[in-house]
Every structure is written in structure tokens, then in C-alpha cells.
N, C-alpha and C. Protein backbone atom coordinates (compact mmCIF):
# COMPACT_ATOMS: atom_id res chain seq x y z
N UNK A 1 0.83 -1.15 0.00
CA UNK A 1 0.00 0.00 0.00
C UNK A 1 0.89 1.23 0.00
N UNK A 2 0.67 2.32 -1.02
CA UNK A 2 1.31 3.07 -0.93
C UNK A 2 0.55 4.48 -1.26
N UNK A 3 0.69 5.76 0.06
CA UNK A 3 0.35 6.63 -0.16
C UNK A 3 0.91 7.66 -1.08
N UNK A 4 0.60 8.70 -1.35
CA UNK A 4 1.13 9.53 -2.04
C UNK A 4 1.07 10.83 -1.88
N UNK A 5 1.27 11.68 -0.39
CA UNK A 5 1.13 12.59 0.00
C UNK A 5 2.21 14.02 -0.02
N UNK A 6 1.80 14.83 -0.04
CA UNK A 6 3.02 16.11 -0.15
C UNK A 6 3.54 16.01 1.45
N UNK A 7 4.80 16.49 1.76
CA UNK A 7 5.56 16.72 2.43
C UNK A 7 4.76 17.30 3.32
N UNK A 8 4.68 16.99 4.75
CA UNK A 8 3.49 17.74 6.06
C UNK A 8 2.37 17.88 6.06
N UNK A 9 2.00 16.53 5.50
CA UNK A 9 0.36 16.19 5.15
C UNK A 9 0.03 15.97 6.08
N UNK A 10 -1.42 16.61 6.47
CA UNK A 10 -2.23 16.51 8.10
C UNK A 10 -2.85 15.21 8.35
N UNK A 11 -3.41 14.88 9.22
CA UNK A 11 -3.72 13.42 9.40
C UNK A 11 -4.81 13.27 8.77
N UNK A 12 -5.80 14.22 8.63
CA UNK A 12 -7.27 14.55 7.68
C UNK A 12 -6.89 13.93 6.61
N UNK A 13 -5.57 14.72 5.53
CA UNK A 13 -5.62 13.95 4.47
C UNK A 13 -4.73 12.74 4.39
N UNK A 14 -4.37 12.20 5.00
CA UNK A 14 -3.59 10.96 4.53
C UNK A 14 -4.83 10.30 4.95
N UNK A 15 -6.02 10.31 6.32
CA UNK A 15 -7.32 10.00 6.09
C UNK A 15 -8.09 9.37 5.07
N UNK A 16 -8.45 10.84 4.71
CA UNK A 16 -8.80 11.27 3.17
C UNK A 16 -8.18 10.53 1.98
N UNK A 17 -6.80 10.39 1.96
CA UNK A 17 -6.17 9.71 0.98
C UNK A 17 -6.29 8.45 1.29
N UNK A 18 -6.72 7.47 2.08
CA UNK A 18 -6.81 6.21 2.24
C UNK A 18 -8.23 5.84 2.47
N UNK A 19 -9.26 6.38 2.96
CA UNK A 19 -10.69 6.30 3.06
C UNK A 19 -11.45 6.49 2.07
N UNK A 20 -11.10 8.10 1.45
CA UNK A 20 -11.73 8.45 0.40
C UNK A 20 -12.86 9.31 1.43
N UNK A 21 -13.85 10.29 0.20
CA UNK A 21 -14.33 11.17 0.89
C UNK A 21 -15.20 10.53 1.71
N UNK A 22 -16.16 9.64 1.51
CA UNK A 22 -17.43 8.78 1.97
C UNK A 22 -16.67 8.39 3.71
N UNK A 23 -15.70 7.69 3.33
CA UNK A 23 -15.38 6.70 4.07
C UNK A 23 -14.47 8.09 5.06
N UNK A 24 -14.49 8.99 5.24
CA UNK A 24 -13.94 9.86 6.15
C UNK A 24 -15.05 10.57 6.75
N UNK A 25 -16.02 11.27 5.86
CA UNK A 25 -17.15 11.01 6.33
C UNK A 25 -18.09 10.22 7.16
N UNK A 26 -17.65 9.03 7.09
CA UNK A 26 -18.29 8.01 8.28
C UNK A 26 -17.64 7.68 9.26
N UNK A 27 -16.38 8.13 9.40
CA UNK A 27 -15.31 7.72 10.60
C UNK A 27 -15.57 8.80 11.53
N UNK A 28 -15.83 10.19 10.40
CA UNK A 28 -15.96 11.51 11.12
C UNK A 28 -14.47 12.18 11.32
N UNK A 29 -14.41 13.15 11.60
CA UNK A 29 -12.67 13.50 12.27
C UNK A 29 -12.79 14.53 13.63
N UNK A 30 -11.51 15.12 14.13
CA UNK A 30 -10.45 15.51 13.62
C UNK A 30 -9.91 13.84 13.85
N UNK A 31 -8.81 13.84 13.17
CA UNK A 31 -8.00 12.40 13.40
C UNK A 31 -6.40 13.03 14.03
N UNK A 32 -5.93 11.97 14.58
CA UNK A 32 -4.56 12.43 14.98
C UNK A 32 -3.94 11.49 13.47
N UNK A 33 -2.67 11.51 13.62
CA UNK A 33 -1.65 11.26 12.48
C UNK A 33 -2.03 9.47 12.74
N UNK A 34 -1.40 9.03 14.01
CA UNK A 34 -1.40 7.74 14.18
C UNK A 34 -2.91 7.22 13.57
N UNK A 35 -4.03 7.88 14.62
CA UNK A 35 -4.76 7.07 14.52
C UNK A 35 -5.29 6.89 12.03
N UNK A 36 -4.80 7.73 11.63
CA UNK A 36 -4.94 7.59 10.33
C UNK A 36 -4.64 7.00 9.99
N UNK A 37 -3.17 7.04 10.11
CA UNK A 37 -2.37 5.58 9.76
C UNK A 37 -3.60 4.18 10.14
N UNK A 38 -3.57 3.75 11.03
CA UNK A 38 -4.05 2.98 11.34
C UNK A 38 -5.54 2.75 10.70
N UNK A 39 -6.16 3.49 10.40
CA UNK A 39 -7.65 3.46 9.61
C UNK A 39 -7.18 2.97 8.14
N UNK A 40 -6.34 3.56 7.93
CA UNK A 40 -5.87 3.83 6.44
C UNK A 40 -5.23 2.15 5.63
N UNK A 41 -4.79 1.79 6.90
CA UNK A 41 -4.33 0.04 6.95
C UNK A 41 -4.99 -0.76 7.10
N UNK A 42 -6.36 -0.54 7.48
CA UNK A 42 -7.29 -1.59 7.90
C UNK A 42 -8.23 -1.21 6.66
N UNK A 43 -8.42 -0.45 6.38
CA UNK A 43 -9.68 -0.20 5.35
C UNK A 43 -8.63 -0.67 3.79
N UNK A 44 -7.53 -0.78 3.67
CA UNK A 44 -6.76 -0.99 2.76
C UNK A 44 -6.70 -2.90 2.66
N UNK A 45 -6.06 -3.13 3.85
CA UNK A 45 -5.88 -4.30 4.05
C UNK A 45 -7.05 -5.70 3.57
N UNK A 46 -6.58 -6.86 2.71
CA UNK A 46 -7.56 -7.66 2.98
C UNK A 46 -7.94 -8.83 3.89
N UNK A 47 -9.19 -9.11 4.83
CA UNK A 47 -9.24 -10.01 5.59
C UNK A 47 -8.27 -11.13 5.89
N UNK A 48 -7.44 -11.04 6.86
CA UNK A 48 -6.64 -12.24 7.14
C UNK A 48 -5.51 -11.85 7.14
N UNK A 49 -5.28 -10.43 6.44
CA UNK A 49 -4.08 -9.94 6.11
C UNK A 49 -3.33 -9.28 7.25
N UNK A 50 -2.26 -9.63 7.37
CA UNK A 50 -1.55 -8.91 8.73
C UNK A 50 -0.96 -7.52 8.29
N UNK A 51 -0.87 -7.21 9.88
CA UNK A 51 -0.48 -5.48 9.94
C UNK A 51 0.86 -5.61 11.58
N UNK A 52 2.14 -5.70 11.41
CA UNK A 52 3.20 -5.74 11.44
C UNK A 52 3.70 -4.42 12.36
N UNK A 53 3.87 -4.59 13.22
CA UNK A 53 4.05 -2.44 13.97
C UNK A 53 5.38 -3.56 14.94
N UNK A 54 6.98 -2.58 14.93
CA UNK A 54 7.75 -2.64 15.76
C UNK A 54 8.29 -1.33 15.87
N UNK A 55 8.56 -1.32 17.38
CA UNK A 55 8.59 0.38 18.09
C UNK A 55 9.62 0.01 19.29
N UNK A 56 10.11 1.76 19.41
CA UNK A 56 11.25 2.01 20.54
C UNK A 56 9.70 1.66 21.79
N UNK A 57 10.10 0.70 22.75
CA UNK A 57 8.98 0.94 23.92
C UNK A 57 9.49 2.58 24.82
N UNK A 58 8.06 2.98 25.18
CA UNK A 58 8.59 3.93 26.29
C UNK A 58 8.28 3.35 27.82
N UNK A 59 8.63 3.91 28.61
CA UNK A 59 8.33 3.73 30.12
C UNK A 59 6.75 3.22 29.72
N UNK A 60 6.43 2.33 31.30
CA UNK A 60 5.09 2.19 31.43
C UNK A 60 4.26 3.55 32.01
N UNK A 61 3.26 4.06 31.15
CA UNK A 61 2.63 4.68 31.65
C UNK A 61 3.07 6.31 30.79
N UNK A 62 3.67 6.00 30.69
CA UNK A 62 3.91 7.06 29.70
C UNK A 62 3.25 7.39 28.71
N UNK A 63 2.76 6.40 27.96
CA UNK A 63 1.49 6.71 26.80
C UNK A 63 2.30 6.85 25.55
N UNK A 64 1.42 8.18 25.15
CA UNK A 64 2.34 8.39 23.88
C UNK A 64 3.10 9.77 24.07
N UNK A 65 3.29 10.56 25.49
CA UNK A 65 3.83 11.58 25.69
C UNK A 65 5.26 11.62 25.31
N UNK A 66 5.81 10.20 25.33
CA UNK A 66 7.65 10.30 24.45
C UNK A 66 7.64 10.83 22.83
N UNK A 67 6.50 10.55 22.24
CA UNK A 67 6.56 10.21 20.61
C UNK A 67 7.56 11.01 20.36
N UNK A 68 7.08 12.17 20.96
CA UNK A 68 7.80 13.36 19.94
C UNK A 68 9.32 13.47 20.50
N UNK A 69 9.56 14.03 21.40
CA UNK A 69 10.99 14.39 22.53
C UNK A 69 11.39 12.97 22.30
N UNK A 70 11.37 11.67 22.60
CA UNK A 70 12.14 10.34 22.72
C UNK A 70 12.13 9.49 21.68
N UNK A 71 11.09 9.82 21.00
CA UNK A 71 11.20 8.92 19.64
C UNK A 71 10.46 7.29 20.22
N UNK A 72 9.69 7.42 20.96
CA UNK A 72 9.04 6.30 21.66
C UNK A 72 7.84 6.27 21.98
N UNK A 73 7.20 5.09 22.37
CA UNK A 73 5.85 4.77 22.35
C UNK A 73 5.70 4.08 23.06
N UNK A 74 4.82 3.96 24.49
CA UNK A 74 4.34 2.74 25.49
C UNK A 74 4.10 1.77 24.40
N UNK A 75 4.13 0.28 24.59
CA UNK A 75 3.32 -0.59 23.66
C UNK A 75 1.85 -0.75 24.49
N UNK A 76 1.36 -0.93 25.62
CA UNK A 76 -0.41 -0.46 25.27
C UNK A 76 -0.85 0.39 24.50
N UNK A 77 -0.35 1.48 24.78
CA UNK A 77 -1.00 2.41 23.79
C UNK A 77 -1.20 1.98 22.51
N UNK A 78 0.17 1.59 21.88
CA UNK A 78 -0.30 0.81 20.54
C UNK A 78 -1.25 0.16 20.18
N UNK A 79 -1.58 -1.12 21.42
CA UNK A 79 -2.29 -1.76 20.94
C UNK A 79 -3.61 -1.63 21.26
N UNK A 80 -4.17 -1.20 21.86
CA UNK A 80 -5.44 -0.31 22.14
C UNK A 80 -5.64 0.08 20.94
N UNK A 81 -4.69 1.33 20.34
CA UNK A 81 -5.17 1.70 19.21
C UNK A 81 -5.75 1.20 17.97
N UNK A 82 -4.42 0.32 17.53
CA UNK A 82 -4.75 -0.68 16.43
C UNK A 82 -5.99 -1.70 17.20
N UNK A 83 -6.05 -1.91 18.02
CA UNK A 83 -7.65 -3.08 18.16
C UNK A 83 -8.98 -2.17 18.19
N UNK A 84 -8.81 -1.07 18.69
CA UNK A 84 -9.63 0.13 18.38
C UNK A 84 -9.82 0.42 16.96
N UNK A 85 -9.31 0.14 15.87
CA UNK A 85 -9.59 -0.07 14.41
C UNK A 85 -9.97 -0.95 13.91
N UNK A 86 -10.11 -1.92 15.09
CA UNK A 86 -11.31 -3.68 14.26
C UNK A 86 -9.97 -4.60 14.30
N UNK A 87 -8.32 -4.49 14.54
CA UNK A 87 -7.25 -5.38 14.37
C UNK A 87 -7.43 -6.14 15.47
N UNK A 88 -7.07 -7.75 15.15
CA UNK A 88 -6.95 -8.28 16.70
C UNK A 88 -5.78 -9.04 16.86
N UNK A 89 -4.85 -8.70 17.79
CA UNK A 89 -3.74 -9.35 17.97
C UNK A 89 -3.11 -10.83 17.84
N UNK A 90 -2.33 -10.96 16.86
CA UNK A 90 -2.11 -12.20 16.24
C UNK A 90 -0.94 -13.07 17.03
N UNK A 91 0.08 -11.91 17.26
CA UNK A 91 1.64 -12.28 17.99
C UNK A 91 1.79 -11.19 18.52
N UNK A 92 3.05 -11.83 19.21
CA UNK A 92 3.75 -10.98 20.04
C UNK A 92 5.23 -11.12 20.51
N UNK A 93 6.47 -10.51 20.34
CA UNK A 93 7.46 -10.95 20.25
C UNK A 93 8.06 -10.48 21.54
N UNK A 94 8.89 -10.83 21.94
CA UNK A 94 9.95 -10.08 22.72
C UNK A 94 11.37 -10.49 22.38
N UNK A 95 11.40 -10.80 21.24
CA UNK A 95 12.91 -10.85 20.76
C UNK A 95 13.93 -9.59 21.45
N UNK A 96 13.57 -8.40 20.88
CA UNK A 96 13.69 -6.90 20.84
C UNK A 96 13.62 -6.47 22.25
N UNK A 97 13.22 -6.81 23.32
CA UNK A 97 13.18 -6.77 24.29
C UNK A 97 14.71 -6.21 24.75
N UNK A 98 14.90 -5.04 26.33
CA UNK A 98 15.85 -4.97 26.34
C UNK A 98 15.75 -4.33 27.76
N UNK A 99 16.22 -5.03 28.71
CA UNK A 99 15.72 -4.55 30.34
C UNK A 99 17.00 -3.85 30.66
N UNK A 100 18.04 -3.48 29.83
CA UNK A 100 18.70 -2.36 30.51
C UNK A 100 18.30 -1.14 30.00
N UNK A 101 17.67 -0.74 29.13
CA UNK A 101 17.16 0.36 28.05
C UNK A 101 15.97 1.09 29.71
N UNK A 102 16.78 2.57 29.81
CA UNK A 102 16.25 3.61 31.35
C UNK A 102 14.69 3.87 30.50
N UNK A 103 14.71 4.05 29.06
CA UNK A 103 13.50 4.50 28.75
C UNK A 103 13.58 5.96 28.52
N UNK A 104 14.52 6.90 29.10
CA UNK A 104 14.28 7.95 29.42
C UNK A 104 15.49 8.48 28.45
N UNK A 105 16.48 7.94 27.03
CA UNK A 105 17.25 8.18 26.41
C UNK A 105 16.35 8.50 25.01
N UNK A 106 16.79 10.06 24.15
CA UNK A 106 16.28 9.46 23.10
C UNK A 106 16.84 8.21 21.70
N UNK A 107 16.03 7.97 21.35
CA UNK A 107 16.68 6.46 20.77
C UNK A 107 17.96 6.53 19.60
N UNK A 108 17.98 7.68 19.16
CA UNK A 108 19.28 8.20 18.12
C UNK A 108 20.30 8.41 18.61
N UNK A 109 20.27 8.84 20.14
CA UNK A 109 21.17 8.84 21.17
C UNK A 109 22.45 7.86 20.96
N UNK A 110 23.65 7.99 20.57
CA UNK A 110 24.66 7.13 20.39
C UNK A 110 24.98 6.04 20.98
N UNK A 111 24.50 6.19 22.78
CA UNK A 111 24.60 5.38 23.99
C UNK A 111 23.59 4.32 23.90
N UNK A 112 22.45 4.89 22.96
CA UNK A 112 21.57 3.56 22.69
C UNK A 112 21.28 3.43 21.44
N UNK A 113 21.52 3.87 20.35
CA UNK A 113 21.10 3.32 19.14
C UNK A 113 21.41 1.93 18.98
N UNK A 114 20.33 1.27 18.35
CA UNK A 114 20.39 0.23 18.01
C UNK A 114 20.44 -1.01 19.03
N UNK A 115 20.08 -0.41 20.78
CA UNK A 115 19.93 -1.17 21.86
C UNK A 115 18.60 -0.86 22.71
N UNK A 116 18.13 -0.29 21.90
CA UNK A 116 16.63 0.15 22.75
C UNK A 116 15.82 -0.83 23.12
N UNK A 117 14.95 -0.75 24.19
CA UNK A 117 13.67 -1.89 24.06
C UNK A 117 12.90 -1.47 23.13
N UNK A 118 12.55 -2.72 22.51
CA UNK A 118 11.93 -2.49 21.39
C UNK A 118 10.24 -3.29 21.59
N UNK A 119 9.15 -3.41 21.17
CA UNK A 119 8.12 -4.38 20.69
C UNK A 119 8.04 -4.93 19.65
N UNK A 120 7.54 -5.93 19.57
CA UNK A 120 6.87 -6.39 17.85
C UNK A 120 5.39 -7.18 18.27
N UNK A 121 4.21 -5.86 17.22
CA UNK A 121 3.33 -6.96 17.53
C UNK A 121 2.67 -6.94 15.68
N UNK A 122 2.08 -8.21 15.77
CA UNK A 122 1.52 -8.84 14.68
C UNK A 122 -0.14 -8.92 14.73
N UNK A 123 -0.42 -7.94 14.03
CA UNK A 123 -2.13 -7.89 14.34
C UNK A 123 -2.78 -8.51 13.15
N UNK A 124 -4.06 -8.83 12.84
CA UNK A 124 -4.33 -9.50 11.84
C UNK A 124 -6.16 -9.20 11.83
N UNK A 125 -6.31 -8.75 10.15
CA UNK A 125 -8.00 -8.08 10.44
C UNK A 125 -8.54 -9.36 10.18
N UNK A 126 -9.55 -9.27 10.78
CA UNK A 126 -10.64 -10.66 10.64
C UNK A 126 -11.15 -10.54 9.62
């Protein structure tokens, strides 16, 4: 699936660009960025077809207040979201896993690139 959006496209239209007008219309908006993404993959996707998300974890409880400053993401939050779009969790990895990672580094950070805790989950639309 591939979008085709100009450079600092709002979450409305990458929406818009994956729903179409009808189908944004019935979701309703404002949308945040993520949650578009995520509409935009499920209404794309066909039944059975998996949807693949691996992320820097942030602290528990944190939410999604790292995204921006840490480059990170609680994994509930994730998955709330994506099952909040009709996805239902297929797998779950902890390969990526990494219990010395403070949480509190951002992930480009030299001291942790490429050692972060990480998630992998595997969702799959019915």
C-alpha cells in the first residue's frame, strides 16, 4: 500500500487519501496522524491480512507523551489503538526486548542506538 502525500500532510488527508471522501465522512474527524495511519491500513488491508508495527517501547505509563521528545511509544498504547480499528492481535514478540534500556534516552542517542527496548506486535484483520 502506498500513499502519495506532499511533504506535512495533516492526518485529515492521509485520512482522506486512504478512506476516500465517503469513508472519512463516516469515521468523522479531527483524526490524529497515528490514529490515520491505522484506519488507512485496515480499510486498505484484505481479511486475514496482517499489519506488522515494531517500536522504541517507552516507560510504562507514559502513553504516547515520548513520541515526539524520545522517539518512543508505550506498547499499550499501541495496541489499544490498532484493536480500536477492528485489528486483533495475532503475535507478540519479545525478541527486541531490552531490560537495561532507562527508557528515558532518546533512541538516536549514540549510547543507545540500536539497543533500545523495542516491541513487535503482529495484528491480523478478521
Amino acid at each position: 500500500m502506498i500513499f502519495r502525500l506532499r511533504s506535512g500532510a495533516t492526518a485529515t488527508e492521509l485520512a482522506k487519501a486512504a478512506l476516500g471522501e465517503e469513508g472519512l465522512k463516516a469515521y468523522g474527524a479531527p483524526f490524529d496522524i497515528r490514529t490515520a495511519l491505522v484506519l488507512a491500513v485496515y480499510e486498505r488491508l484484505k481479511p486475514g491480512g496482517s499489519y506488522v508495527i515494531v517500536d522504541h517501547a517507552a516507560a510504562v505509563g507514559a502513553g504516547t507523551s515520548d513520541a515526539q521528545s524520545l522517539h518512543r511509544i508505550e506498547p499499550v498504547s499501541v495496541r489499544e489503538e490498532v484493536e480500536a480499528a477492528g485489528f486483533v492481535l495475532d503475535e507478540e514478540s519479545t525478541i527486541l526486548t531490552n531490560k537495561d534500556d532507562s527508557h528515558s534516552i532518546k533512541v538516536f542517542d549514540p549510547s543507545i542506538k540500536g539497543e533500545t527496548d523495542r516491541f513487535a506486535y503482529r495484528f491480523v484483520k478478521p
